[in-house]
N, C-alpha and C. Protein backbone atom coordinates (compact mmCIF):
# COMPACT_ATOMS: atom_id res chain seq x y z
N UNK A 1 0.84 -1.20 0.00
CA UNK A 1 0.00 0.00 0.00
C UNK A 1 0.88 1.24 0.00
N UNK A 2 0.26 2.06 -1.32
CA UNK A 2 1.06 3.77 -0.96
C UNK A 2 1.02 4.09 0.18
N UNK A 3 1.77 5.17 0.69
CA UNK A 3 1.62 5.67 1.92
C UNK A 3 1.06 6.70 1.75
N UNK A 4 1.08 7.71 1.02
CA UNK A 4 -0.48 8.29 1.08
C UNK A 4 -1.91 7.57 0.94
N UNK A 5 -2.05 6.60 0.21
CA UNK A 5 -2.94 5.82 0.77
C UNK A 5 -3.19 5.46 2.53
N UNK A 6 -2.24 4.90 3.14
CA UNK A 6 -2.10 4.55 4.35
C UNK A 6 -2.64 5.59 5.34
N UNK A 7 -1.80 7.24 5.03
CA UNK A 7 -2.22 8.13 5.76
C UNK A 7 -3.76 8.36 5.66
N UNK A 8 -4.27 8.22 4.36
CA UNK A 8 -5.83 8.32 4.52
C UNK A 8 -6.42 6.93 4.64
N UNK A 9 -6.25 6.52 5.31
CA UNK A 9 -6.73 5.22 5.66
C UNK A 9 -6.82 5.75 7.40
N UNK A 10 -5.73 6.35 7.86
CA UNK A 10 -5.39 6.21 9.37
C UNK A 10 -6.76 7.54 9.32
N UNK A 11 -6.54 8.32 8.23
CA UNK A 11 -7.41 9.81 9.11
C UNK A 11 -8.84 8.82 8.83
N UNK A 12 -9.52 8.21 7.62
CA UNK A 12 -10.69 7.40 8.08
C UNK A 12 -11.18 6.88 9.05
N UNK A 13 -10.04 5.97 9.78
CA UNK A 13 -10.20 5.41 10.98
C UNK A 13 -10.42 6.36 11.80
N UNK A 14 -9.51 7.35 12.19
CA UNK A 14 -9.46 8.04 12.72
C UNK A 14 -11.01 8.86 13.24
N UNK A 15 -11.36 9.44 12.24
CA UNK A 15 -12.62 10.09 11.78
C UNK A 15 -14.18 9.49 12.05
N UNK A 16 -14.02 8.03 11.96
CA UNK A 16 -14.66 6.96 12.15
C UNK A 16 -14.40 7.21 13.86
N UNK A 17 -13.23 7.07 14.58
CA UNK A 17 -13.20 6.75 15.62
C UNK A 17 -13.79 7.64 16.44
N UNK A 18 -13.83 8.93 16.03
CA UNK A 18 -14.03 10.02 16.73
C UNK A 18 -15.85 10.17 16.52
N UNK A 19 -16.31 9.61 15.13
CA UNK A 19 -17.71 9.63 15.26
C UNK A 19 -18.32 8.72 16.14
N UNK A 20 -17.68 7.33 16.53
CA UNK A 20 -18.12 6.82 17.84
C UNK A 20 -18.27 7.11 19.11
N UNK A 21 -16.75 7.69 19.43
CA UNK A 21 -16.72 8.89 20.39
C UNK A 21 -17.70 9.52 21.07
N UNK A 22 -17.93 10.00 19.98
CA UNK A 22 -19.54 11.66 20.40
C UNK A 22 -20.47 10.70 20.53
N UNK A 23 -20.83 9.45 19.90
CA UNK A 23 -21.89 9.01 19.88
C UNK A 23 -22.35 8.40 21.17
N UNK A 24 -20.97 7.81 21.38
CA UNK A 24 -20.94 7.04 22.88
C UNK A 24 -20.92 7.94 24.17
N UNK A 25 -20.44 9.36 24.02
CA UNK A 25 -20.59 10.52 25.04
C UNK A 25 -21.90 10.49 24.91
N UNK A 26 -22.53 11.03 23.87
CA UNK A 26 -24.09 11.36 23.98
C UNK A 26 -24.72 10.32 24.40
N UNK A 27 -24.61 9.26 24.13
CA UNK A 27 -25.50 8.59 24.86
C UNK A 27 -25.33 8.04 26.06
N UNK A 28 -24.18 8.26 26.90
CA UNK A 28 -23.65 8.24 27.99
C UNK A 28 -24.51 9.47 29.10
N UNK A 29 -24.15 10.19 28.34
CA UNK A 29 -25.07 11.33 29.23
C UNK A 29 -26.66 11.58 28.94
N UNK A 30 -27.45 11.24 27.79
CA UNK A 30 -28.38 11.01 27.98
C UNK A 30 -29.14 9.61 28.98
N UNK A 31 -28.64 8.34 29.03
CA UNK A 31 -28.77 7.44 30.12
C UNK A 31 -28.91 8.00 31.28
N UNK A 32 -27.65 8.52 31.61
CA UNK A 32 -27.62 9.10 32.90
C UNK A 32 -28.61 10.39 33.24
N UNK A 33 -29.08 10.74 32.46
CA UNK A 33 -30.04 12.04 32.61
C UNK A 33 -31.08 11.24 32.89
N UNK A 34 -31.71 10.07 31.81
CA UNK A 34 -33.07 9.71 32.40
C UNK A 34 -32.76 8.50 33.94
N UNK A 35 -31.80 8.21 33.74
CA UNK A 35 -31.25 7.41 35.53
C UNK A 35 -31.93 8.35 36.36
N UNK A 36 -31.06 9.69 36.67
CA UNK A 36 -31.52 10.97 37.22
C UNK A 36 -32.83 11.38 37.34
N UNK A 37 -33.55 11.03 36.54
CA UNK A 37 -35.07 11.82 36.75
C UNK A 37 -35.94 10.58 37.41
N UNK A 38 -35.38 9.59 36.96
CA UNK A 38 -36.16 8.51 37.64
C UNK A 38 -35.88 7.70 39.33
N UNK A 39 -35.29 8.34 39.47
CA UNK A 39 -34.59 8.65 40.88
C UNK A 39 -35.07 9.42 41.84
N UNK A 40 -35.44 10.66 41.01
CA UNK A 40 -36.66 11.48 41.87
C UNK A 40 -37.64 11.28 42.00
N UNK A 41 -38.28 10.20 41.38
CA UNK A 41 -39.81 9.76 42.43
C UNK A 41 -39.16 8.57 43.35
N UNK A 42 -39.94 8.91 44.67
CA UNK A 42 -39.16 7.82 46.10
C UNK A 42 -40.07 6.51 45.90
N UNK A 43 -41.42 6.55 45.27
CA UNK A 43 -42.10 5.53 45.14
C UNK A 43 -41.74 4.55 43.82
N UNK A 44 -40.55 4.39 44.09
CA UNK A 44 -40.18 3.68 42.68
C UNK A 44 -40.61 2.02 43.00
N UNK A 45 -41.00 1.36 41.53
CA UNK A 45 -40.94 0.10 42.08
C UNK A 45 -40.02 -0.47 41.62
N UNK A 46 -40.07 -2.19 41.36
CA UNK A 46 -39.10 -2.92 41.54
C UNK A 46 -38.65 -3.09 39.97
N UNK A 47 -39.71 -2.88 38.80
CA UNK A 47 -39.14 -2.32 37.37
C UNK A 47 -38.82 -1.44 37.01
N UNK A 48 -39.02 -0.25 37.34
CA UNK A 48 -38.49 0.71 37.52
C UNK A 48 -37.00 1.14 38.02
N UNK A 49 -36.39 0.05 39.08
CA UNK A 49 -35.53 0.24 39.76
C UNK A 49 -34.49 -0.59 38.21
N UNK A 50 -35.16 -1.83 38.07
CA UNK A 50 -33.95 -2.69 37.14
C UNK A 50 -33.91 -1.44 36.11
N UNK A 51 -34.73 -0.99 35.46
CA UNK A 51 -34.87 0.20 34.19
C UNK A 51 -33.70 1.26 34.65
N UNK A 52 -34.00 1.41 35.83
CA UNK A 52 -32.57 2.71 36.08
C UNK A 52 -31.47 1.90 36.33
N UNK A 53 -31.03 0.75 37.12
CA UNK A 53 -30.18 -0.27 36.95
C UNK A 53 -28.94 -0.43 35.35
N UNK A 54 -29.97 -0.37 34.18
CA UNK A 54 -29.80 -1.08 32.94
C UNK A 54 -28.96 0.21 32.18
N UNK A 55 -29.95 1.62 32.71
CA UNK A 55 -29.49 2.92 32.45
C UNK A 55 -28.12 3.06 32.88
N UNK A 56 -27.64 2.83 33.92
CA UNK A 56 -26.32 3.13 34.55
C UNK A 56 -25.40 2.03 33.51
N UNK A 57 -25.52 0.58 33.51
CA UNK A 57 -25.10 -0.03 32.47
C UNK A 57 -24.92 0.14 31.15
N UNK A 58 -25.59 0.97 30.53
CA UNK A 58 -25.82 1.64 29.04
C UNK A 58 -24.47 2.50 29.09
N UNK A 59 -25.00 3.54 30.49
CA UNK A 59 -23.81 4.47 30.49
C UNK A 59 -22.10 4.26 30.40
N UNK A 60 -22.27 3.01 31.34
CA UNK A 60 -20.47 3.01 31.78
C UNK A 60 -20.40 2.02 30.34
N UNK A 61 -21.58 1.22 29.81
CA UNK A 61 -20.91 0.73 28.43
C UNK A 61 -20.45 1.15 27.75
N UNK A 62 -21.32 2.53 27.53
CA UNK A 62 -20.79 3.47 25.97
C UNK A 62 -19.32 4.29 26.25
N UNK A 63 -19.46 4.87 28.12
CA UNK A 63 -18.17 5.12 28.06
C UNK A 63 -17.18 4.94 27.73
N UNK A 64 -17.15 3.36 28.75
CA UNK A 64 -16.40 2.48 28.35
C UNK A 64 -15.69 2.55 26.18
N UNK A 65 -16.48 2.31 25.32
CA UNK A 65 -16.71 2.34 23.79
C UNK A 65 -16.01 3.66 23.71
N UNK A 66 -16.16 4.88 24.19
CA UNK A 66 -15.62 5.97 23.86
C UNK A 66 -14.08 5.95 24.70
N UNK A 67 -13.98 5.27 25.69
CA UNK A 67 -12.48 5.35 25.92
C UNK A 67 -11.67 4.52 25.18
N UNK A 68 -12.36 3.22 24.95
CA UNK A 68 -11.43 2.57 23.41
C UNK A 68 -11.29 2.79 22.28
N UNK A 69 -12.22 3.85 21.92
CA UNK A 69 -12.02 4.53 20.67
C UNK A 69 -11.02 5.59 20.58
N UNK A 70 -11.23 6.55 21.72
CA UNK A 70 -9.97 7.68 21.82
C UNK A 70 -8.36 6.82 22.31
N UNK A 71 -8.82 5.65 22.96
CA UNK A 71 -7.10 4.79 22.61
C UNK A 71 -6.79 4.63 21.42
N UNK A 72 -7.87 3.70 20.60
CA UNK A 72 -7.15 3.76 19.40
C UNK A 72 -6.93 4.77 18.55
N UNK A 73 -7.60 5.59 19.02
CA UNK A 73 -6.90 6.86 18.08
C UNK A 73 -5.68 6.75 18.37
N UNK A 74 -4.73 7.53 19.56
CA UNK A 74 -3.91 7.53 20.03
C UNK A 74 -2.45 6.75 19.52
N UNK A 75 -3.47 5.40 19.29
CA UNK A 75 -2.66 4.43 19.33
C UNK A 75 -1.78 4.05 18.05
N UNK A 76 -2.93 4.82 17.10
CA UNK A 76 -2.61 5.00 15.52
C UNK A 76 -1.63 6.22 15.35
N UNK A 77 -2.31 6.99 15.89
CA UNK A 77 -1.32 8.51 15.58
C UNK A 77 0.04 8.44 16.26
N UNK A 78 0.78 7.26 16.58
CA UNK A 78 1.42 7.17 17.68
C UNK A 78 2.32 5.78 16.59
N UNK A 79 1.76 5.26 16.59
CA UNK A 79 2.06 4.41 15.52
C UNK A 79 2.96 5.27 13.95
N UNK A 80 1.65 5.86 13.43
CA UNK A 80 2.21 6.45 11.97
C UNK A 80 3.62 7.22 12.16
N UNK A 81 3.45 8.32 13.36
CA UNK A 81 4.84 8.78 13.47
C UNK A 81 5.98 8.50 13.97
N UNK A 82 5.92 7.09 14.81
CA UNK A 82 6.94 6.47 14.96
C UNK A 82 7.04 5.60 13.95
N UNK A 83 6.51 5.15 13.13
CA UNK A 83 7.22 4.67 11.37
C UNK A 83 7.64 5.29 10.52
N UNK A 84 7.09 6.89 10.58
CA UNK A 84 7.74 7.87 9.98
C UNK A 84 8.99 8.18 10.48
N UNK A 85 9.67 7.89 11.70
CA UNK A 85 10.97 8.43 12.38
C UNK A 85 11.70 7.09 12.22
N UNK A 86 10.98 6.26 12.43
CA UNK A 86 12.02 5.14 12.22
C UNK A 86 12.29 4.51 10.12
N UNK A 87 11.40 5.49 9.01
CA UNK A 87 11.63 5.11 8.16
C UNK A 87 12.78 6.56 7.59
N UNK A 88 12.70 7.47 8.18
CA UNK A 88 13.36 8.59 8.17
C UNK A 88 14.07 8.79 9.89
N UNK A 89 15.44 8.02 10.10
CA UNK A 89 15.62 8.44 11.34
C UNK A 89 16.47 9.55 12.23
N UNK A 90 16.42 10.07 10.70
CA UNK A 90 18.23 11.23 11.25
C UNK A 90 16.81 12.32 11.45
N UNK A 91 15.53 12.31 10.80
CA UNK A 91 15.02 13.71 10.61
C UNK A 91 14.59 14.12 12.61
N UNK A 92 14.84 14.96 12.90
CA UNK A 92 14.51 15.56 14.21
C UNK A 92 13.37 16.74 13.85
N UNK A 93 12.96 17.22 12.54
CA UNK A 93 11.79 18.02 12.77
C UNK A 93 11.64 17.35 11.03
N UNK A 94 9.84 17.99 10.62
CA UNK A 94 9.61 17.76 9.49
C UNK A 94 11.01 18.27 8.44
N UNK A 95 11.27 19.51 8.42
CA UNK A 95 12.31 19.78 7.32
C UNK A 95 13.77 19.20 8.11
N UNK A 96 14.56 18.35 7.05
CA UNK A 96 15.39 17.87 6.94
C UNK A 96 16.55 18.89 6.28
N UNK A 97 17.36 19.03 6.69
CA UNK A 97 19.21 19.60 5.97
C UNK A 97 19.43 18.74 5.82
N UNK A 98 20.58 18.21 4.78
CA UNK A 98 21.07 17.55 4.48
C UNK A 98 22.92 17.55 4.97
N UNK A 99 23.63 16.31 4.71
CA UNK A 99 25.02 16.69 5.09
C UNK A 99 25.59 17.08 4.22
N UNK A 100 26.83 17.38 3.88
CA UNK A 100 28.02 18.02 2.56
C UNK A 100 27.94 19.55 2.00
N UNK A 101 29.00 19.62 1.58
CA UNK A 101 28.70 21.39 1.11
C UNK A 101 27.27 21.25 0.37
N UNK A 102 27.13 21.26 -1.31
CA UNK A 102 25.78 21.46 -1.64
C UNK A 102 24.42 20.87 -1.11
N UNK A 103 24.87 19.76 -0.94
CA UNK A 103 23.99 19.35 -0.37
C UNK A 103 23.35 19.53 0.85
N UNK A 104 24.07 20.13 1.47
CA UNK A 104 23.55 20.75 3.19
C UNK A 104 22.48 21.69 2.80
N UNK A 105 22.41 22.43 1.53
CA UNK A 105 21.82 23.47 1.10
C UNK A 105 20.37 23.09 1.04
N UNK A 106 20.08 21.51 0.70
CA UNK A 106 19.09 20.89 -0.23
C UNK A 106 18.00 20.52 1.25
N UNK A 107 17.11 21.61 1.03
CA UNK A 107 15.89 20.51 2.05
C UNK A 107 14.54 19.92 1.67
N UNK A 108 14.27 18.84 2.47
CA UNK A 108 13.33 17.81 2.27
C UNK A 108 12.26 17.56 3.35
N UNK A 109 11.56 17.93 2.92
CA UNK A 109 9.83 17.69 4.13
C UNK A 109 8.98 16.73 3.72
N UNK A 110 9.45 15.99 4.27
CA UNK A 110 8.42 14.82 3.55
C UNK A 110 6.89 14.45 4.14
N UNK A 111 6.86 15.30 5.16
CA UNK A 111 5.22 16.05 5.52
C UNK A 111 4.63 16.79 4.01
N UNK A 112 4.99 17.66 3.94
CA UNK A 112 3.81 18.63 3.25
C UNK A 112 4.97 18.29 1.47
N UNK A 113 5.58 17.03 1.32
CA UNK A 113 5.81 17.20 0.14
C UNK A 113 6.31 18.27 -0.93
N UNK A 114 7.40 18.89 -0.39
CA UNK A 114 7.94 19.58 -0.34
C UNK A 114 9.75 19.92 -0.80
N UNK A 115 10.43 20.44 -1.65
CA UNK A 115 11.73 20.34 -2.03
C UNK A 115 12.20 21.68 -2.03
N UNK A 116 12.86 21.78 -1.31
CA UNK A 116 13.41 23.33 -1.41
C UNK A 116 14.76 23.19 -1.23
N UNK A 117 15.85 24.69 -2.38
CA UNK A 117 17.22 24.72 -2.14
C UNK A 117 17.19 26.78 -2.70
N UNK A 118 17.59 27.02 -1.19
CA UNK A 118 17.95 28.67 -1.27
C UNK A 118 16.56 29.58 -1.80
N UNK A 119 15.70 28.86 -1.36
CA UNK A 119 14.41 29.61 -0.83
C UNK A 119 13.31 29.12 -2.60
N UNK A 120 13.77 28.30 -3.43
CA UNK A 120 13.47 27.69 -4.36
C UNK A 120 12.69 26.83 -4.14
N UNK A 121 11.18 26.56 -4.16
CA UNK A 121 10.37 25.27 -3.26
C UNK A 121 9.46 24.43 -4.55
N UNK A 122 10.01 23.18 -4.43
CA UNK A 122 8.73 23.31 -5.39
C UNK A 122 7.88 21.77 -4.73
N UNK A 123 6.62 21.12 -5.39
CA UNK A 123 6.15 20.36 -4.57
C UNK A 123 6.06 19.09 -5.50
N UNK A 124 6.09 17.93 -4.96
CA UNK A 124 5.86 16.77 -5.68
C UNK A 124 4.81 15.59 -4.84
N UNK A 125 4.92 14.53 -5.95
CA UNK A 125 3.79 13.40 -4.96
C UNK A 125 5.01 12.70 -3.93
N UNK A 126 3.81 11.98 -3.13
CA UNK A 126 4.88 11.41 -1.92
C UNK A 126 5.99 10.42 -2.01
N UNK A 127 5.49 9.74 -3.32
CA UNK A 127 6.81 9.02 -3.52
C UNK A 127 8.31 9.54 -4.27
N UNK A 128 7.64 10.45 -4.96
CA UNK A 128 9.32 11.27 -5.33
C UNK A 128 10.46 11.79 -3.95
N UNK A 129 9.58 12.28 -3.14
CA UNK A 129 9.98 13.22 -2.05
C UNK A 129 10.70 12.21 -1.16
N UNK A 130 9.78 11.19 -0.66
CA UNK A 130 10.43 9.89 -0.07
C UNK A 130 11.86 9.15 -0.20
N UNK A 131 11.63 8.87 -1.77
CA UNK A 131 13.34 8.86 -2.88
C UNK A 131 14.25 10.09 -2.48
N UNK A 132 13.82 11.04 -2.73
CA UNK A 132 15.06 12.30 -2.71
C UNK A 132 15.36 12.32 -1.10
N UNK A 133 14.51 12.28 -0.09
CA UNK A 133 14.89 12.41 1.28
C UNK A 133 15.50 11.21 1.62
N UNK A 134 15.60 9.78 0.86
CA UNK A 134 16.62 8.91 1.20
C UNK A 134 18.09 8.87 0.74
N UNK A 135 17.95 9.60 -0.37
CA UNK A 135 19.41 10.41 -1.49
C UNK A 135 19.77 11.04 -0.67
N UNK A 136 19.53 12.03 -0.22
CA UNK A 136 20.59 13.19 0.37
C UNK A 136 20.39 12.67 1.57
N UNK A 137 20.03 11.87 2.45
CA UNK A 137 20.26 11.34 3.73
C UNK A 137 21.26 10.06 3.36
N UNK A 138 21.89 9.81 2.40
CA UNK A 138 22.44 8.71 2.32
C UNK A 138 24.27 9.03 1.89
N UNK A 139 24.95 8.74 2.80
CA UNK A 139 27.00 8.57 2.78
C UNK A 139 26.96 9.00 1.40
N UNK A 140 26.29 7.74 0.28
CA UNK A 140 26.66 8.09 -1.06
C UNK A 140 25.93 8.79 -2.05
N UNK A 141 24.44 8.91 -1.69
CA UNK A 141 23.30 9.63 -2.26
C UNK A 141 22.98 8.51 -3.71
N UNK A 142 23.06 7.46 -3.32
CA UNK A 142 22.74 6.36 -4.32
C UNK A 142 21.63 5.13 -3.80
N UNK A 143 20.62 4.60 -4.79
CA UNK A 143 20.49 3.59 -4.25
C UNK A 143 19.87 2.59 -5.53
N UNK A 144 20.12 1.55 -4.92
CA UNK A 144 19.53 0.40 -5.83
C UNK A 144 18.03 0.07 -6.05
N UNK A 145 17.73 -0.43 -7.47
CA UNK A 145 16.52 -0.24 -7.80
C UNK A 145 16.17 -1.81 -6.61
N UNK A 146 16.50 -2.66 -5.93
CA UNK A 146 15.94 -3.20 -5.30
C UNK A 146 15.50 -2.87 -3.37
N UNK A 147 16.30 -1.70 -3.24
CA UNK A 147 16.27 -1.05 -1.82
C UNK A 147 15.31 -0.43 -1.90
N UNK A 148 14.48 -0.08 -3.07
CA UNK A 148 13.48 0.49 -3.33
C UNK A 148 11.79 0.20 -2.91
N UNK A 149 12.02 -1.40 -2.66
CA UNK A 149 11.35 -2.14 -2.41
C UNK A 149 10.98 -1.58 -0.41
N UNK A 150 12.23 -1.19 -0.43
CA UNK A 150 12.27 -0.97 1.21
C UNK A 150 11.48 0.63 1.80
N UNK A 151 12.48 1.23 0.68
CA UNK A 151 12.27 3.08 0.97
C UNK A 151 10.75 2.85 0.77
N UNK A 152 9.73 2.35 0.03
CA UNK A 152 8.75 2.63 -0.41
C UNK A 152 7.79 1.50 0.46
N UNK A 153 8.18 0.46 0.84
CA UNK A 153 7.42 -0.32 1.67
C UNK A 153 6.20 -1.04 1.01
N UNK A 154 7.23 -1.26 -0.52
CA UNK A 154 5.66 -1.79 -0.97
C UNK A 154 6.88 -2.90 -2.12
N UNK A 155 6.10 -4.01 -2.72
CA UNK A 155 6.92 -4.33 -4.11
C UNK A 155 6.99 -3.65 -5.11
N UNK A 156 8.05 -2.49 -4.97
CA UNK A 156 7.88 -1.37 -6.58
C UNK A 156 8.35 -1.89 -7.54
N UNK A 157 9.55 -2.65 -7.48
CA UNK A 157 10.34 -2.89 -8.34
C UNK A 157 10.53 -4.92 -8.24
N UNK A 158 10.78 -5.50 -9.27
CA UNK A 158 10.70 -7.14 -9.67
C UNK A 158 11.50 -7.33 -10.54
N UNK A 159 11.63 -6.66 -11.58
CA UNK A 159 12.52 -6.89 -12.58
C UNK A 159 11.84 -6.91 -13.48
N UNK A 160 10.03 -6.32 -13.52
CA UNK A 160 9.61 -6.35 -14.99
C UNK A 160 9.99 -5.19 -15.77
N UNK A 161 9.35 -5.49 -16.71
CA UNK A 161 9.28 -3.87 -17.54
C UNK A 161 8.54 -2.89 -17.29
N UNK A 162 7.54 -3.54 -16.76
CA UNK A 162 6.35 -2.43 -16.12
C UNK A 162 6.84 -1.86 -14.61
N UNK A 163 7.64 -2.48 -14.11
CA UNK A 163 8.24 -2.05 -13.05
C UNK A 163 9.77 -1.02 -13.08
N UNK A 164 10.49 -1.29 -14.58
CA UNK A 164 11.33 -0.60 -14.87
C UNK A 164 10.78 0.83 -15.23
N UNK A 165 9.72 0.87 -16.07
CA UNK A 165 8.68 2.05 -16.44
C UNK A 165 8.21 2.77 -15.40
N UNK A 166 8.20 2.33 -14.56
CA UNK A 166 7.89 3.11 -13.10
C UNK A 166 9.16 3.83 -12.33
N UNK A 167 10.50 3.27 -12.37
CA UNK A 167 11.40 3.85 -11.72
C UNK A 167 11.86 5.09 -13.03
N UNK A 168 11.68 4.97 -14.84
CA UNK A 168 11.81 5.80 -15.62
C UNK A 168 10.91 6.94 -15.07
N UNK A 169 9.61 6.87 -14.38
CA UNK A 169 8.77 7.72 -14.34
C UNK A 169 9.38 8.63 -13.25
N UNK A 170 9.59 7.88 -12.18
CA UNK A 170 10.26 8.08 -10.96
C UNK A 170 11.17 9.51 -11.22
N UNK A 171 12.10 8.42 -11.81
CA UNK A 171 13.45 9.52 -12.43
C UNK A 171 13.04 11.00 -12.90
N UNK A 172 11.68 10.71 -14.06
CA UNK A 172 11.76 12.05 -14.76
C UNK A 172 11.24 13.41 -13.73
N UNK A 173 9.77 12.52 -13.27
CA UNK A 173 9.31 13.22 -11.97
C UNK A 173 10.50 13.97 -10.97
N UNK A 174 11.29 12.98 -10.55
CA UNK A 174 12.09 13.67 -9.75
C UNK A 174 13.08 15.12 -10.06
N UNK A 175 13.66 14.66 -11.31
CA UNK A 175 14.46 15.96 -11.97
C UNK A 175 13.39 17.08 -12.43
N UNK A 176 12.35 16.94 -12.87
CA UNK A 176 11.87 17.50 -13.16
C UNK A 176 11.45 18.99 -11.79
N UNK A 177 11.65 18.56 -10.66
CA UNK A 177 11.23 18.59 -9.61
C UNK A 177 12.46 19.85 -9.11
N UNK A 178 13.84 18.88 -9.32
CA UNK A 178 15.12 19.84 -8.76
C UNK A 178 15.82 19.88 -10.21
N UNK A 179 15.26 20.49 -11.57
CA UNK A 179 15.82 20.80 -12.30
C UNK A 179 16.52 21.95 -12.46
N UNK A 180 15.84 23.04 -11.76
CA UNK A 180 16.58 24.58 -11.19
C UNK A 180 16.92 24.64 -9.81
N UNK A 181 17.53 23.42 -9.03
CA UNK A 181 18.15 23.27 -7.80
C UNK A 181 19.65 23.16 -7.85
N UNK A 182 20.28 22.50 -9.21
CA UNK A 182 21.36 22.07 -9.44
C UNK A 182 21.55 21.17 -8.55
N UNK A 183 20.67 19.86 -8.88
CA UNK A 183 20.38 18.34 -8.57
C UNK A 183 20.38 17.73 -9.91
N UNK A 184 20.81 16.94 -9.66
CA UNK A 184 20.17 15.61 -11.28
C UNK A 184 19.92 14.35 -10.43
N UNK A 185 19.06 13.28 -10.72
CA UNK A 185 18.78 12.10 -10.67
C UNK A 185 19.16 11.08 -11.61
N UNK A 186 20.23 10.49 -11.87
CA UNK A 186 20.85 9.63 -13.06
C UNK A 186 20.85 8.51 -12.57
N UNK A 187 20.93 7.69 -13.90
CA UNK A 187 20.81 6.20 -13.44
C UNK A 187 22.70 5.96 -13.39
N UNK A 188 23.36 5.50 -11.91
CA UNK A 188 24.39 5.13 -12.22
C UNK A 188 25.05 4.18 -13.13
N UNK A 189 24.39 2.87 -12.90
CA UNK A 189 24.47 1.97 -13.47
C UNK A 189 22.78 1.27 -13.80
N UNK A 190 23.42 -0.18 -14.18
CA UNK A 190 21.90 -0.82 -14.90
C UNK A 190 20.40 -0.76 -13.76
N UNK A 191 21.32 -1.31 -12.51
CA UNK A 191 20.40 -1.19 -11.35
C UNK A 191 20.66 -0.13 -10.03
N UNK A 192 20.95 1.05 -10.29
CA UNK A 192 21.52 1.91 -9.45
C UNK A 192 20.94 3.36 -9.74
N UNK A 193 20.83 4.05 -8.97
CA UNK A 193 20.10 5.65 -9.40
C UNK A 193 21.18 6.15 -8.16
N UNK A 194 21.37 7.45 -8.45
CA UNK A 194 22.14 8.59 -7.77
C UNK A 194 22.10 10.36 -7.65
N UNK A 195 21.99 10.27 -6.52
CA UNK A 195 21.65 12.14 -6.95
C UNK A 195 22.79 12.84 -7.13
N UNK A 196 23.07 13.66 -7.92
CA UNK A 196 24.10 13.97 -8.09
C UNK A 196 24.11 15.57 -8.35
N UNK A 197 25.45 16.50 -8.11
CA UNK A 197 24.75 17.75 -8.56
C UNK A 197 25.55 18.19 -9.68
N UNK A 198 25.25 19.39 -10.08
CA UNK A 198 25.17 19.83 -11.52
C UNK A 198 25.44 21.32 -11.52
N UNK A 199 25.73 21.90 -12.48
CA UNK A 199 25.40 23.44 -12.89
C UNK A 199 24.11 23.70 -12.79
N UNK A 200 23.72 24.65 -12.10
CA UNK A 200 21.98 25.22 -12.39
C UNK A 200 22.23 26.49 -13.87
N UNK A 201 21.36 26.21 -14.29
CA UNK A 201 21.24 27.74 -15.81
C UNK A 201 21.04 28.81 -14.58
């Protein structure tokens, strides 16, 4: 699965979770309101009593439903960004510097999808940005079309052609991206890509 897919998957849940939430508050406190009124007549009888009984049960149920829903929220949002730090682990805030002379210049947000060098920004989809923030986070700023499989967390690459057509796309997307950064994206070798820099016009 893309990971923008994934992220809207988590805010669904999410969204979902939070409409249970309210639902389970509201009806938490409506229970308990009619508990309450039926409490104030002293001549209650003995169905009456199980009826307010069942009410208090309704209540601490749904609570109950609304405190496992706001865990799993929690539990997700807690989740996504510790896979985001551990799939990106040098980054200490969304924008990333990079190490080396030019390259220190080059930053990468792989939140808001994002490429900027000397106030130059421009924006791409999440998987270009993902690639370039593993390039300039990387000793050699290279990687193999099968590590790709990793950076991206999905099977991108097999060795078809339709899978080679995808890292061509990759490529163009990406330069296209830091073509006035004085970046290039080249294929080193047969199975190898590298960022490399360049003259800007």
């Amino acid at each position: 699965m893309k990971p923008e897919y994934k992220f809207n998957l988590i805010i669904a849940l999410v969204s979902v979770s939070i409409l249970i939430t309210l639902t389970g508050i509201a009806a938490s406190v409506h229970h308990c309101i009619k508990w309450a009124d039926y409490c104030k007549n002293e001549n209650l009888s003995a169905t009456v009593v199980e009826f307010s009984q069942n009410m208090i049960f309704h209540a601490y149920y749904w609570m109950g439903v609304a405190f496992a829903c706001i865990s799993l929220m929690a539990t997700m949002a807690l989740w996504y960004f510790s896979r985001q730090q551990n799939l990106h682990p040098k980054q200490t805030c969304p924008t990333i510097s990079t190490q080396g002379s030019k390259f220190k210049k080059l930053q990468v947000n792989v939140y808001t999808n994002e490429i900027t060098m000397e106030g130059l920004s421009q924006k791409s989809r999440n998987q270009v940005v993902t690639l370039l923030d593993y390039l300039v986070k990387h000793p050699k700023h290279k990687i193999s079309f099968s590590e790709l499989n990793t950076v991206f967390n999905e099977n991108f690459f097999d060795g078809s052609q339709s899978s080679k057509r995808k890292i061509s796309n990759l490529k163009y997307e990406a330069n296209n991206v830091l073509k006035n950064m004085g970046f290039e994206l080249v294929r080193l070798s047969s199975d190898q890509l590298a960022l490399v820099t360049k003259e800007r016009n």
